[in-house]
Structure formats: structure tokens, C-alpha cells
C-alpha atoms as a PDB file:
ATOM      1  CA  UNK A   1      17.536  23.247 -34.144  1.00  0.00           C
ATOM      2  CA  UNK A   2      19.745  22.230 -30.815  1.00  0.00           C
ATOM      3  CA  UNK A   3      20.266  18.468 -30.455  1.00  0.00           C
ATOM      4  CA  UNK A   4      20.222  18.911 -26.590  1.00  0.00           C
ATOM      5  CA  UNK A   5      17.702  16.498 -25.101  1.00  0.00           C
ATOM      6  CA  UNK A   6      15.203  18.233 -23.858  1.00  0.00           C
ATOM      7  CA  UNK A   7      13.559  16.469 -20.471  1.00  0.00           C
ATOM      8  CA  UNK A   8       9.907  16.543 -19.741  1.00  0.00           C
ATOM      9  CA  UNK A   9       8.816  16.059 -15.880  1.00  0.00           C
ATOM     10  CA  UNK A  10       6.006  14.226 -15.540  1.00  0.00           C
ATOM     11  CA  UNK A  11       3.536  13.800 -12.618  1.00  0.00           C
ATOM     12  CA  UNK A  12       1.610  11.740 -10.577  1.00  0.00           C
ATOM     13  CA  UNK A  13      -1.850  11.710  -8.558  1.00  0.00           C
ATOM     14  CA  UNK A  14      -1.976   8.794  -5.814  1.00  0.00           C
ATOM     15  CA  UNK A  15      -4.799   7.677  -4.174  1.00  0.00           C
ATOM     16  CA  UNK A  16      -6.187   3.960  -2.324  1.00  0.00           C
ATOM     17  CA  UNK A  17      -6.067   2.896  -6.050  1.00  0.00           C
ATOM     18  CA  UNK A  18      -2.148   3.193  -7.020  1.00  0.00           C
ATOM     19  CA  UNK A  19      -0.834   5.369  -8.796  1.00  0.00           C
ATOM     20  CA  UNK A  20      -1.710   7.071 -11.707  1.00  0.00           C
ATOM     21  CA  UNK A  21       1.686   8.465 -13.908  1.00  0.00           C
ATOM     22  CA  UNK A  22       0.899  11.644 -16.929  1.00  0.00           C
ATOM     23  CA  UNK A  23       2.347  14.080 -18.300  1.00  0.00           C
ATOM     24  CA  UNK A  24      -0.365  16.232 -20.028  1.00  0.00           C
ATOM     25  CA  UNK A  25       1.766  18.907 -21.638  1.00  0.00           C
ATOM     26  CA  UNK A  26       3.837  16.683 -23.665  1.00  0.00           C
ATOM     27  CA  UNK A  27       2.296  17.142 -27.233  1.00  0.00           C
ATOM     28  CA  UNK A  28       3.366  13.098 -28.940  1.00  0.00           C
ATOM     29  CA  UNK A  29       1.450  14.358 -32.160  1.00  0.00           C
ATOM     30  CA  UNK A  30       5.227  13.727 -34.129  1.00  0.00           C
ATOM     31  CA  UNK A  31       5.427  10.229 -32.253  1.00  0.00           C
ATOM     32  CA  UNK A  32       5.592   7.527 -35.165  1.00  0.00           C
ATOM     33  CA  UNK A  33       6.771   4.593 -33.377  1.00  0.00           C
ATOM     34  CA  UNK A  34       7.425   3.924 -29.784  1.00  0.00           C
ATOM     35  CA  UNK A  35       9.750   0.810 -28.679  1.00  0.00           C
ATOM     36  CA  UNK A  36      10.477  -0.825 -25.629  1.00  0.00           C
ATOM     37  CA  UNK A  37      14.063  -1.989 -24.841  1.00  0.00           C
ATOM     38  CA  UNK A  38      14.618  -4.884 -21.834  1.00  0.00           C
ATOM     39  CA  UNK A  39      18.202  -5.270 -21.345  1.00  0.00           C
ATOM     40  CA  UNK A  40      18.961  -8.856 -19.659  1.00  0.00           C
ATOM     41  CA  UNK A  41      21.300  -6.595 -17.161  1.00  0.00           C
ATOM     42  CA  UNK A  42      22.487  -3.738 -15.684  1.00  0.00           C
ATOM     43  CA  UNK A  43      26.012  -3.918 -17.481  1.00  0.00           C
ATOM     44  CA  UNK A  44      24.584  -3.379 -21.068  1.00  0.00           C
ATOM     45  CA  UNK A  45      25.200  -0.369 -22.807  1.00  0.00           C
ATOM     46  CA  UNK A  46      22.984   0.936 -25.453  1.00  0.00           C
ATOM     47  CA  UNK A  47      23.292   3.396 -27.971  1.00  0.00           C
ATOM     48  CA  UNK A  48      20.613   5.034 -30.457  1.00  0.00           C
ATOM     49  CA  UNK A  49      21.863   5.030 -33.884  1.00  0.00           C
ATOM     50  CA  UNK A  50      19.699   6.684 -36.133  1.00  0.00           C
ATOM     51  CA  UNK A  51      19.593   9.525 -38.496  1.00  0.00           C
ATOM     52  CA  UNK A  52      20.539  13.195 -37.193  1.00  0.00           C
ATOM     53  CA  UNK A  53      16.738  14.794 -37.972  1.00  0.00           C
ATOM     54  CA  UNK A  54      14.600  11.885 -37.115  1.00  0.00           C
ATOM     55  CA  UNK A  55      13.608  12.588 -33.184  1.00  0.00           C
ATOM     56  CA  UNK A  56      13.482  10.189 -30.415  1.00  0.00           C
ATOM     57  CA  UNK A  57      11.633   9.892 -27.478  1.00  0.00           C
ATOM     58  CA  UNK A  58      12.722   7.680 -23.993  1.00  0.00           C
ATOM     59  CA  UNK A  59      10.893   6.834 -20.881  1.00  0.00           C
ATOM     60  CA  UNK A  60      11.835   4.729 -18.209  1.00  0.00           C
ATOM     61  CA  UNK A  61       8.847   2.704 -17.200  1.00  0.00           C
ATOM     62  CA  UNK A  62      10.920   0.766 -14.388  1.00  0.00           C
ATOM     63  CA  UNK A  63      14.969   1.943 -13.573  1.00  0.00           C
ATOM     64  CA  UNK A  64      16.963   4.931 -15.169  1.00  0.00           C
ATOM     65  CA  UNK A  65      18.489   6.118 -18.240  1.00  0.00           C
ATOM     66  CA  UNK A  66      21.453   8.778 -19.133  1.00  0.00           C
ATOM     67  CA  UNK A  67      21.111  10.731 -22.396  1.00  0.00           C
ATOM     68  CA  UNK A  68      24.142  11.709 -23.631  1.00  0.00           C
END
């Protein structure tokens, strides 16, 4: 199993309404928990510590992240 992240593009239908944001061919069926981190500013670093075969999952819902 490759611990490479593995990046899913998702997609987006606009119309008069807004916007509408999906990703249908993501399959979340192994999701257990999903979390949502607010940093207070731009500066702060964060790092996911957590055990090597547990899998994580990260969306921005407003900015950018970097996976290393």
C-alpha cells in the first residue's frame, strides 16, 4: 500500500443559485470521522499525527492546504 496522497478533483455546476461543489466518484464508505480544523492564522503549522494504517481524508472548504 503507497502512502502517497492521493488527490481527488472535484467539480462544480453554477447557476443564478450559487454554486453547487461534488465530487461523485469519491467512494467515503471507510470515512469514520471527519474534523474541521480553524487555525486563528496563516502562520500556524499543522501536522497529522496518527497511526501509519489509519487513513485520512482533507478538504479545504475556504483557503489551501500542502500534503506532505
Amino acid at each position: 500500500m503507497s502512502n502517497l496522497p492521493i488527490i481527488n478533483k472535484g467539480h462544480v455546476n453554477i447557476d443564478k443559485r450559487g454554486k453547487l461543489f461534488y465530487n461523485n466518484t469519491f467512494n467515503s464508505s471507510d470515512i469514520k470521522r471527519i474534523y474541521i480544523i480553524e487555525n486563528k492564522n496563516n502562520l500556524i503549522k499543522r501536522g497529522w499525527v496518527g497511526h501509519k494504517i489509519e487513513k485520512r481524508w482533507f478538504s479545504a472548504i475556504n483557503g489551501a492546504f500542502k500534503v506532505l
